[in-house]
Protein backbone atom coordinates (compact mmCIF):
# COMPACT_ATOMS: atom_id res chain seq x y z
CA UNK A 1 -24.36 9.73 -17.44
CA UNK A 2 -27.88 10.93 -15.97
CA UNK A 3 -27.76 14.27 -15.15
CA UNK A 4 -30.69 14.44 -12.57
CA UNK A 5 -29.70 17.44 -10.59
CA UNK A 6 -29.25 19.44 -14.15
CA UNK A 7 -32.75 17.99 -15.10
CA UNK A 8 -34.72 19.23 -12.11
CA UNK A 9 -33.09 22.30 -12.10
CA UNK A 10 -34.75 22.42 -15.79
CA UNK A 11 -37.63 21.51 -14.40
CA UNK A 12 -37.79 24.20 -12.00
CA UNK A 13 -37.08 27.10 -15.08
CA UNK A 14 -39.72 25.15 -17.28
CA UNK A 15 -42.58 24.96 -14.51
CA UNK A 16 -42.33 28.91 -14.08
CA UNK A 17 -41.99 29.84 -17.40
CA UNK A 18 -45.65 27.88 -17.59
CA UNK A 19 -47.20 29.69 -15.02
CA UNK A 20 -46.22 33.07 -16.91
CA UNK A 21 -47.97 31.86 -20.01
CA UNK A 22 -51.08 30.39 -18.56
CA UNK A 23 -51.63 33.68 -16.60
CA UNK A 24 -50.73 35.33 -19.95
CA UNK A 25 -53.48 33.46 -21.74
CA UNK A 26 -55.90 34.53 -19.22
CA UNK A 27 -54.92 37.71 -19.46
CA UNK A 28 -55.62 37.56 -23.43
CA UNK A 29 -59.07 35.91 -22.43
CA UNK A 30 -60.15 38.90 -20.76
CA UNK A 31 -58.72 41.35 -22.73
CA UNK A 32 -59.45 45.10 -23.50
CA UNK A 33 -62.03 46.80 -25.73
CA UNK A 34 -60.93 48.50 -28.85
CA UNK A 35 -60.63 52.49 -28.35
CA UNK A 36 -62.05 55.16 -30.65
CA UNK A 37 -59.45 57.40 -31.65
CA UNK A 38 -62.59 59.83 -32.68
CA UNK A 39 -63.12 60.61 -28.97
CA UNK A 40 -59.43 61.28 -27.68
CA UNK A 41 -59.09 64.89 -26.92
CA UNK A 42 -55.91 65.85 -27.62
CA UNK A 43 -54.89 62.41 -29.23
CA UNK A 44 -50.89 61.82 -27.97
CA UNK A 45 -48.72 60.79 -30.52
CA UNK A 46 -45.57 59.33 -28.24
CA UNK A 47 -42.47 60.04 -30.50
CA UNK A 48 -39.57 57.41 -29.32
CA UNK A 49 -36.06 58.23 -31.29
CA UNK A 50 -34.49 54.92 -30.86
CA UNK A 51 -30.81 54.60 -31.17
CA UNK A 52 -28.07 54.00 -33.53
CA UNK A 53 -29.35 55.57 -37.06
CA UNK A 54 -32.99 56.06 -35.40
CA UNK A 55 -33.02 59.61 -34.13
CA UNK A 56 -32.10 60.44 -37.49
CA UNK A 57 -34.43 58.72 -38.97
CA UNK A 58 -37.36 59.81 -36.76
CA UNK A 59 -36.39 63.51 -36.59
CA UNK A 60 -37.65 63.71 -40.56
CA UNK A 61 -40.74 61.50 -40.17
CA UNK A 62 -41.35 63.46 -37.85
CA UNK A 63 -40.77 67.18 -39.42
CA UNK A 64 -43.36 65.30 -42.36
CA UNK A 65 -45.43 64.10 -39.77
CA UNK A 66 -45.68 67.96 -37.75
CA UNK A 67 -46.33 69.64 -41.21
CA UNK A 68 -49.50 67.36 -42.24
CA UNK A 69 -51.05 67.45 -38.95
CA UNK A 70 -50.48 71.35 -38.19
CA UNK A 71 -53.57 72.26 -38.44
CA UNK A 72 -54.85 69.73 -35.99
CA UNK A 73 -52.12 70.29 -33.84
CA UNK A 74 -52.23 74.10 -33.59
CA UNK A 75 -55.99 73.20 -32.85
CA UNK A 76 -55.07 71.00 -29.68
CA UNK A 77 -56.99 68.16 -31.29
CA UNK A 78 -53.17 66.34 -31.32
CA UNK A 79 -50.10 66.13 -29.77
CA UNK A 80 -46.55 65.06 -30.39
CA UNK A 81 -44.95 64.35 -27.15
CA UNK A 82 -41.29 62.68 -27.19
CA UNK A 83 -40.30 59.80 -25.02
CA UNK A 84 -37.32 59.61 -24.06
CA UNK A 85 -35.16 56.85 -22.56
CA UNK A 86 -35.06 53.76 -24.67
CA UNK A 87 -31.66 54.07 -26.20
CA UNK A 88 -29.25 51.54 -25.50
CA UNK A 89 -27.59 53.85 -23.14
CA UNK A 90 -30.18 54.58 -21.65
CA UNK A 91 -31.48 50.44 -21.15
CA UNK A 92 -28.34 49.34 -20.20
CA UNK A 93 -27.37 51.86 -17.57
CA UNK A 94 -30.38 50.16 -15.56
CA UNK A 95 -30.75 47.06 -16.80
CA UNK A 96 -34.08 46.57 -17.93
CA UNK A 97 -35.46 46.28 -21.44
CA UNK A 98 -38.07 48.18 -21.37
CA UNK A 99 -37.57 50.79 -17.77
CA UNK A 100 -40.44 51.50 -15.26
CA UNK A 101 -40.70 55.29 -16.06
CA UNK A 102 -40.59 54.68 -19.87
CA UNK A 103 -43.42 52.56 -19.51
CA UNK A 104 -45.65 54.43 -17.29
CA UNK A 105 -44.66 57.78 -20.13
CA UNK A 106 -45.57 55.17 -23.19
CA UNK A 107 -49.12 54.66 -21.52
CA UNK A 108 -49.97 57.97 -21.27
CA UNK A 109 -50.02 58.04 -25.25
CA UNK A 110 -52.40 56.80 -27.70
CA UNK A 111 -50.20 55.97 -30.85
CA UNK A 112 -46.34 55.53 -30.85
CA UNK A 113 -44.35 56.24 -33.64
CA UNK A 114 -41.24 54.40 -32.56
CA UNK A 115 -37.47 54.47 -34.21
CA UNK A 116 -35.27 51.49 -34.34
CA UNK A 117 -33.99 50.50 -31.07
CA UNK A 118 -30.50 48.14 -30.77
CA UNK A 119 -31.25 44.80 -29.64
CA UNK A 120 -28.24 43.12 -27.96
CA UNK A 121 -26.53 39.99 -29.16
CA UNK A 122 -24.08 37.37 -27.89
CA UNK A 123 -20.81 38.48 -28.26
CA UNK A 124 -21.42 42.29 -28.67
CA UNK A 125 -20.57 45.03 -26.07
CA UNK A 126 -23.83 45.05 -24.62
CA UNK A 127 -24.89 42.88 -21.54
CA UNK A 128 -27.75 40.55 -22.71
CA UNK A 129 -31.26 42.22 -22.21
CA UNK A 130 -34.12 41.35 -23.93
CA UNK A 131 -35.21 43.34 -27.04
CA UNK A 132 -37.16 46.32 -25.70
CA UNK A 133 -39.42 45.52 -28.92
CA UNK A 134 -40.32 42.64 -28.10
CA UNK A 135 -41.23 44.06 -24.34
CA UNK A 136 -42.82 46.85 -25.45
CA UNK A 137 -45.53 44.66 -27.95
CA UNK A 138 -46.04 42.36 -24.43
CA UNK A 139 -46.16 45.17 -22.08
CA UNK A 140 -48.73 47.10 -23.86
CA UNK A 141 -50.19 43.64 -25.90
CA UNK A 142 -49.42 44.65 -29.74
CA UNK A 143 -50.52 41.14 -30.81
CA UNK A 144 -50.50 42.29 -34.31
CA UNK A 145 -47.82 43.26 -36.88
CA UNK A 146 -49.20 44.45 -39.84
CA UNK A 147 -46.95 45.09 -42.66
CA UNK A 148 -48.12 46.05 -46.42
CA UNK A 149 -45.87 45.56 -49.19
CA UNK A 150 -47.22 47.15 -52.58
CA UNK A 151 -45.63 47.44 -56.14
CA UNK A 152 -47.95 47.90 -58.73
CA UNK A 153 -45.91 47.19 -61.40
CA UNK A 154 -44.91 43.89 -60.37
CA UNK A 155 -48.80 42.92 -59.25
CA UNK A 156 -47.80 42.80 -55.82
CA UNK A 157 -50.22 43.91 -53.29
CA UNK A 158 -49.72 42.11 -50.13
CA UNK A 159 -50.52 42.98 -46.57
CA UNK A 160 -48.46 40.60 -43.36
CA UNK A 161 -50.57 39.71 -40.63
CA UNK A 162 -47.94 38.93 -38.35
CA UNK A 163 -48.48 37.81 -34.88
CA UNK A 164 -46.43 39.86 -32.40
CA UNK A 165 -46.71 38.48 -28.40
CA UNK A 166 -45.97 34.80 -28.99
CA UNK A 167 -43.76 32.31 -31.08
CA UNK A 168 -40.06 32.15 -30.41
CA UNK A 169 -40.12 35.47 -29.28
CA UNK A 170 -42.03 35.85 -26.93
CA UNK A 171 -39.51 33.80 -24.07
CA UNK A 172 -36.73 34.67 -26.41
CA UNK A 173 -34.52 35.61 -23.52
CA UNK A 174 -35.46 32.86 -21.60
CA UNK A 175 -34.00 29.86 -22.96
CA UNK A 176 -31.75 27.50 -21.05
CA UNK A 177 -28.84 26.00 -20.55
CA UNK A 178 -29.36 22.51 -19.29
CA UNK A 179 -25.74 21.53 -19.25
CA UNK A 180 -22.65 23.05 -21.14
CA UNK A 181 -23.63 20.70 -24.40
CA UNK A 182 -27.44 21.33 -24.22
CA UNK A 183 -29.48 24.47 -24.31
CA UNK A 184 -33.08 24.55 -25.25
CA UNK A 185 -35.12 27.32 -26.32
CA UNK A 186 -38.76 27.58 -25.72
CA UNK A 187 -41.94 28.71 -29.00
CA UNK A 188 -45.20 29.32 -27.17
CA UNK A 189 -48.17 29.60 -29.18
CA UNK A 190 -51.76 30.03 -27.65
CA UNK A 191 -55.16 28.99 -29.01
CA UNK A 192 -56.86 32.72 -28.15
CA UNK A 193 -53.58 34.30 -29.13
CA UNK A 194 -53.68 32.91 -32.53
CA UNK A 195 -57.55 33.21 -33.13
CA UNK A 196 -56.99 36.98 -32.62
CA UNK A 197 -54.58 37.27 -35.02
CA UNK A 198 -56.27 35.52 -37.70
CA UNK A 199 -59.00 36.73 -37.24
CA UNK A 200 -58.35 39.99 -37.57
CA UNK A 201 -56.95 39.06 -40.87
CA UNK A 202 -59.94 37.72 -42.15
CA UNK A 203 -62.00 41.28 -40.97
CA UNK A 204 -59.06 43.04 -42.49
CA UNK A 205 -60.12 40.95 -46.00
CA UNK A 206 -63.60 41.62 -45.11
CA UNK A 207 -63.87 44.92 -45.17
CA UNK A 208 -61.70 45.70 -47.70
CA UNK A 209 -63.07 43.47 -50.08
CA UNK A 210 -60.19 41.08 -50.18
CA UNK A 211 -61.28 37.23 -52.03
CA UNK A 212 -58.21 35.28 -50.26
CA UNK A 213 -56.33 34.44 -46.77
CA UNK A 214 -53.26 32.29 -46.71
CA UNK A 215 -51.96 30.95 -43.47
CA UNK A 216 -48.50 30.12 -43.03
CA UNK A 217 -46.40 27.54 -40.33
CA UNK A 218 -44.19 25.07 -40.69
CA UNK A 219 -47.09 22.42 -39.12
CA UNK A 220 -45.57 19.61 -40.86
CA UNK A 221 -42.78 19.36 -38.74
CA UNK A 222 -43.24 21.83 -35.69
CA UNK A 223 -46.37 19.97 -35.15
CA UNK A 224 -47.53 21.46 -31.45
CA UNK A 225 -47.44 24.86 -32.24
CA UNK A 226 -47.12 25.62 -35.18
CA UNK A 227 -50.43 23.05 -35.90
CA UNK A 228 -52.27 24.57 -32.91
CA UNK A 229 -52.40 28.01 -34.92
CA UNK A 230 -52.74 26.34 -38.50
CA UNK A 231 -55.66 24.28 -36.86
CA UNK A 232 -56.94 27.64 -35.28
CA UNK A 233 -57.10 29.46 -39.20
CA UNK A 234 -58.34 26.76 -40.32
CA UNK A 235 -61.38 27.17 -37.40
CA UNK A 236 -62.21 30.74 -37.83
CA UNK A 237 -61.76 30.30 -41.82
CA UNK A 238 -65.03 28.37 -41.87
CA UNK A 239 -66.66 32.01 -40.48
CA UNK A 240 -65.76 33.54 -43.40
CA UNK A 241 -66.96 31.31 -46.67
CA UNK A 242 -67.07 34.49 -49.07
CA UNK A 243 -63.39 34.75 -48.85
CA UNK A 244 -60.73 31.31 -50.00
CA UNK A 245 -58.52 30.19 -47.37
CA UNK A 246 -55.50 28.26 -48.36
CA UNK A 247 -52.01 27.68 -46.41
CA UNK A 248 -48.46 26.90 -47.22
CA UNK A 249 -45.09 25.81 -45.39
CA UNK A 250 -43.30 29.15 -44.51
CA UNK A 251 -39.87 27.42 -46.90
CA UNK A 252 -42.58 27.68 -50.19
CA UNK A 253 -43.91 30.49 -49.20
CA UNK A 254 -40.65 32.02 -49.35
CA UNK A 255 -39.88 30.31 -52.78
CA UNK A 256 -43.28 31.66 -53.77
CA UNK A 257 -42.81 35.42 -52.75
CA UNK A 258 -41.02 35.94 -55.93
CA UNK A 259 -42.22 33.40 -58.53
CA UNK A 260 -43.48 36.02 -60.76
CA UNK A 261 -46.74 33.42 -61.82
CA UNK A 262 -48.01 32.91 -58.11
CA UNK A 263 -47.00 35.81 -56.45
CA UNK A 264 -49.74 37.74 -57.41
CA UNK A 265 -52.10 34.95 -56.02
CA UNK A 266 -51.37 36.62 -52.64
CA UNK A 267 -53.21 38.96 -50.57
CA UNK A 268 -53.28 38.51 -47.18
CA UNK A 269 -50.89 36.48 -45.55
CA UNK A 270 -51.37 35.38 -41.76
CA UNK A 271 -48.83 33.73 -39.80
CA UNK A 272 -46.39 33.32 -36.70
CA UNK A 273 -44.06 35.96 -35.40
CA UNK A 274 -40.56 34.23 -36.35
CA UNK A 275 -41.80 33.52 -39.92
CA UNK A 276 -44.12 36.65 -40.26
CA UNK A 277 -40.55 38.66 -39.30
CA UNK A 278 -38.44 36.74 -41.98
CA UNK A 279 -40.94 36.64 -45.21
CA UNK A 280 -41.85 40.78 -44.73
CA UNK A 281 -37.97 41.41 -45.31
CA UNK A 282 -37.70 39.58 -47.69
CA UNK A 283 -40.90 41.13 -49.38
CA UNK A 284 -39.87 44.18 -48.92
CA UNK A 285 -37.19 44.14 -51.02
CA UNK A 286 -39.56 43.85 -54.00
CA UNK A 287 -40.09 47.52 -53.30
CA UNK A 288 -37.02 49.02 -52.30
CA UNK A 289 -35.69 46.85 -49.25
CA UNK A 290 -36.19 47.47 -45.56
CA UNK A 291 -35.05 50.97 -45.62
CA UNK A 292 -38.44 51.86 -47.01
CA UNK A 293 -40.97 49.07 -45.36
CA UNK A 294 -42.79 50.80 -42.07
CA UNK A 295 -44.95 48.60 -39.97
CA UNK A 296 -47.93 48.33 -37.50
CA UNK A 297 -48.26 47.20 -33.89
CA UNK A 298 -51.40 46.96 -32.78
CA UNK A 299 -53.41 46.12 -30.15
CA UNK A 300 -56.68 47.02 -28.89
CA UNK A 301 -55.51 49.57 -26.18
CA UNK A 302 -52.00 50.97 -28.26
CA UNK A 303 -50.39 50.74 -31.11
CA UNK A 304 -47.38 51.23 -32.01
CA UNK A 305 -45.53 51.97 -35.94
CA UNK A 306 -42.06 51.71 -36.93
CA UNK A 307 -39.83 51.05 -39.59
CA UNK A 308 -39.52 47.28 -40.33
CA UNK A 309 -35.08 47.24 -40.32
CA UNK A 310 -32.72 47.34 -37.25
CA UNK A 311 -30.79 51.02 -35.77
CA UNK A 312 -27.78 50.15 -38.62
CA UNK A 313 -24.99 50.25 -35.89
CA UNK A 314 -22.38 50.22 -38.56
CA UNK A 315 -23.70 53.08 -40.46
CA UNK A 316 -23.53 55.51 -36.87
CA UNK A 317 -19.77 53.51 -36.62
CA UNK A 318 -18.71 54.77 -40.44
CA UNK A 319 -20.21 58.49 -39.68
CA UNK A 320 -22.92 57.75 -42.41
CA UNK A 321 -25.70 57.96 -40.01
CA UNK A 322 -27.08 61.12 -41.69
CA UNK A 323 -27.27 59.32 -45.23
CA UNK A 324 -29.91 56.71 -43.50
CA UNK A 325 -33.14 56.52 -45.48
CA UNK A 326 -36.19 58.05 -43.36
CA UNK A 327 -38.48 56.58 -45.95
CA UNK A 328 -39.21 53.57 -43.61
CA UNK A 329 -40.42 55.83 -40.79
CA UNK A 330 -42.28 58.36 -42.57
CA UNK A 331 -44.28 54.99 -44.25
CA UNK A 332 -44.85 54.00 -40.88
CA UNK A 333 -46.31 57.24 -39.64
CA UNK A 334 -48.35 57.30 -42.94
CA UNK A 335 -50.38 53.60 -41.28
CA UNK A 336 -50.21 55.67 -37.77
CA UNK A 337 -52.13 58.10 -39.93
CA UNK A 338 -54.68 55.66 -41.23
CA UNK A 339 -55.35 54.06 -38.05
CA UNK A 340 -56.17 57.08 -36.10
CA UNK A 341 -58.53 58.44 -38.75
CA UNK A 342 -57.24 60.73 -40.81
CA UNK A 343 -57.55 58.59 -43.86
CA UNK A 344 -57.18 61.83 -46.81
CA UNK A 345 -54.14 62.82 -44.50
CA UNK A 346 -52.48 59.32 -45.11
CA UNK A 347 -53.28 59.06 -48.78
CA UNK A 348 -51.68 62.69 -49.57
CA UNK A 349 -48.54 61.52 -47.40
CA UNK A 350 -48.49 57.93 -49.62
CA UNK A 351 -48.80 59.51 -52.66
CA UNK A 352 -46.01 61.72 -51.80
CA UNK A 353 -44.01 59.08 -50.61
CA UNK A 354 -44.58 57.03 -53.76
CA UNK A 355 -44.26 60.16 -56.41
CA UNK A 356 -40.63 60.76 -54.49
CA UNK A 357 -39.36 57.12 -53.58
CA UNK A 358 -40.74 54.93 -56.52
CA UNK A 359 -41.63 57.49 -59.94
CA UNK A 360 -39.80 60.62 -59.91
CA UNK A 361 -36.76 60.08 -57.64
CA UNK A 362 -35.41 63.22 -57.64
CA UNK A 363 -33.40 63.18 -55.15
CA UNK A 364 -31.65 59.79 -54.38
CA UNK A 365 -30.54 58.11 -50.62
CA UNK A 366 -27.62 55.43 -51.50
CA UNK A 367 -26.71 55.44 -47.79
CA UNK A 368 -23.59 57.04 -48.18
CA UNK A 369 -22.06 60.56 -49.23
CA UNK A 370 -22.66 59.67 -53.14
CA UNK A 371 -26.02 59.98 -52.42
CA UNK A 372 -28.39 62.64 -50.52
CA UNK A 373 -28.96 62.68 -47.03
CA UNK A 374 -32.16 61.94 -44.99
CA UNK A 375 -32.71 65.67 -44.00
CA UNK A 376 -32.54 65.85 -48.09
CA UNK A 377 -34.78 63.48 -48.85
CA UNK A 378 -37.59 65.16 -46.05
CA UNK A 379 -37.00 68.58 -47.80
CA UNK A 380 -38.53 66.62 -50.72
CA UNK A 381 -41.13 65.16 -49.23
CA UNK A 382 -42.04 68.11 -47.92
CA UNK A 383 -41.94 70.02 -51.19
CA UNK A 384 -43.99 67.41 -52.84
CA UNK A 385 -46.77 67.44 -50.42
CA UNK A 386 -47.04 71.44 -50.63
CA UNK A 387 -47.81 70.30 -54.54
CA UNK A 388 -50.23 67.96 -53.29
CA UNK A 389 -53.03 69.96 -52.12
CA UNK A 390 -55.14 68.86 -49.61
């Protein structure tokens, strides 16, 4: 049977989701320039809760977060200004990922230290909107993800270049359903959208001294796109012939993560949002799991930093939402830190981090009642920095 009318009708949703992306990629063409943070006076901090275990979360990264930068803020140099309005609730009761006035409030900040929001799946109680994440990195162009995964004791020392605007995601919501036995789904991946990210890999490497790059797709068998940005690294590697460029199938790469021979080979590792979102979970286990992994979005306008893990429905469900490790958040806001400027503020907030998650562990988060709660965990954080003077 030829299904013409469900064909054209295809058609139809395919042709406009092309026009999107080749405005999109002029869009990227033209681009912004990168601000300096140096001459933002106050700098706005835009605090977003989240939902499910995320105000919890956020309200201790953020009492760390108000005690480090108290002098600066008592000085008006910064501010921390909440944002309200991206909680599922909140989403749903107007059904739009990422609403209108929420947008226009997350422009008027610099930086974003964001909580996990709830994304909605099939079969949930939530109509199907599209993950205000992924919205938010388009809306205010957060091409890159940049997570760093560090254990000295195991040689690791890896830092995720992970592209953020394209890939599966990017039209995640906007797949279709040609007839009731066929649905298609749509990966987009542009040749300026992938330059940027690998690029700013390699400056990454660069300038902090870093011998190797490894790029990562699947090229041998998603040939279009995921060869368009293997081809691209492979383009802007030849700029850079102080530092070794290799690449690897994302399925060895994962295999590779924890060989304990080749896994210190790694440094910094480039590669496509569905991939780059898979391998950092799983390397963040190697120091604690995803409770303690924060991340970057950036872009050359905003940037935004979260924890790498989902709002934990279940956890709010069970009453257990006050055992939920902040350690994820307050890693986050320790990169927000770094990437505003106040480098000596981020390494005293680290080291605390480290001295109370990974050597001492005083005081212990299991996620449930045997164990301490975030609020508990903050208190020593905060007592740990007041031993860490500046």
């Amino acid at each position: 049977m030829i299904h013409t009318e469900a064909i054209e009708k295809a058609k139809d949703h395919f042709a406009k989701l092309l026009q999107e992306q080749l405005l999109r990629v002029d869009q990227i063409k033209a681009g912004d320039t990168w601000v300096d943070y140096s001459k933002l006076h106050p700098l706005i901090i835009g605090v977003v809760g989240g939902d499910g275990i995320g105000p919890y979360i956020t309200e201790q990264a953020v009492r760390v977060l108000r005690y480090i930068l108290a002098d600066e803020i008592a000085a008006g140099l910064v501010e921390l200004r909440d944002i309200p309005g991206l909680d599922i609730e909140s989403r749903v009761k107007v059904m739009k990922a990422l609403p209108e006035d929420v947008l226009a409030a997350l422009k008027e900040c610099h930086v974003i230290l964001k909580g996990p929001l709830t994304t909605p799946k099939k079969g949930d109680r939530w109509p199907n909107l599209e993950s205000a994440n992924v919205s938010m990195r388009r809306e205010l162009d957060l091409f890159a993800n940049v997570r760093p995964v560090k254990v000295p004791e195991k040689g690791i020392d890896w830092i995720f270049y992970r592209e953020n605007t394209e890939g599966e995601y990017v039209l995640g919501s906007k797949g279709y359903n040609v007839t009731d036995d066929l649905a298609v789904d749509f990966k987009v991946i542009t040749t300026p959208g992938a330059e940027r990210i690998v690029r700013l890999a390699f400056e990454y490497a660069k300038k902090n001294g870093i011998k190797k790059v490894s790029a990562v797709t699947k090229a041998n068998v998603i040939k279009a796109t995921d060869g368009k940005f293997l081809e691209t690294a492979r383009r802007v590697a030849k700029e850079y012939p102080d530092i070794v460029f290799d690449d690897w199938f994302v399925d060895i790469m994962a295999a590779k993560l924890v060989d304990e021979k080749r896994r210190k080979d790694f440094k910094v590792i480039v590669l496509p949002n569905l991939y780059g979102d898979i391998l950092t979970d799983e390397a963040a286990e190697f120091q604690g799991g995803v409770g303690t992994a924060g991340s970057a979005n950036i872009g050359k306008r905003y940037a935004m930093f979260e924890a790498i893990h989902g709002s934990a429905p279940r956890m709010v469900e069970e009453g257990r939402a006050i055992y939920a490790d902040p350690a994820s958040m307050m890693r986050a806001s320790v990169m927000l830190l770094r990437h505003i400027g106040f480098v000596s503020h981020a390494a005293r907030m680290e080291k605390a981090l480290d001295i109370c998650g990974q050597l001492e562990r005083k005081v212990v988060l299991t996620g449930r009642s045997d164990g301490a709660t975030g609020a508990q965990f903050a208190d020593y954080v905060l007592r740990t920095l007041q031993d860490l003077k500046p």
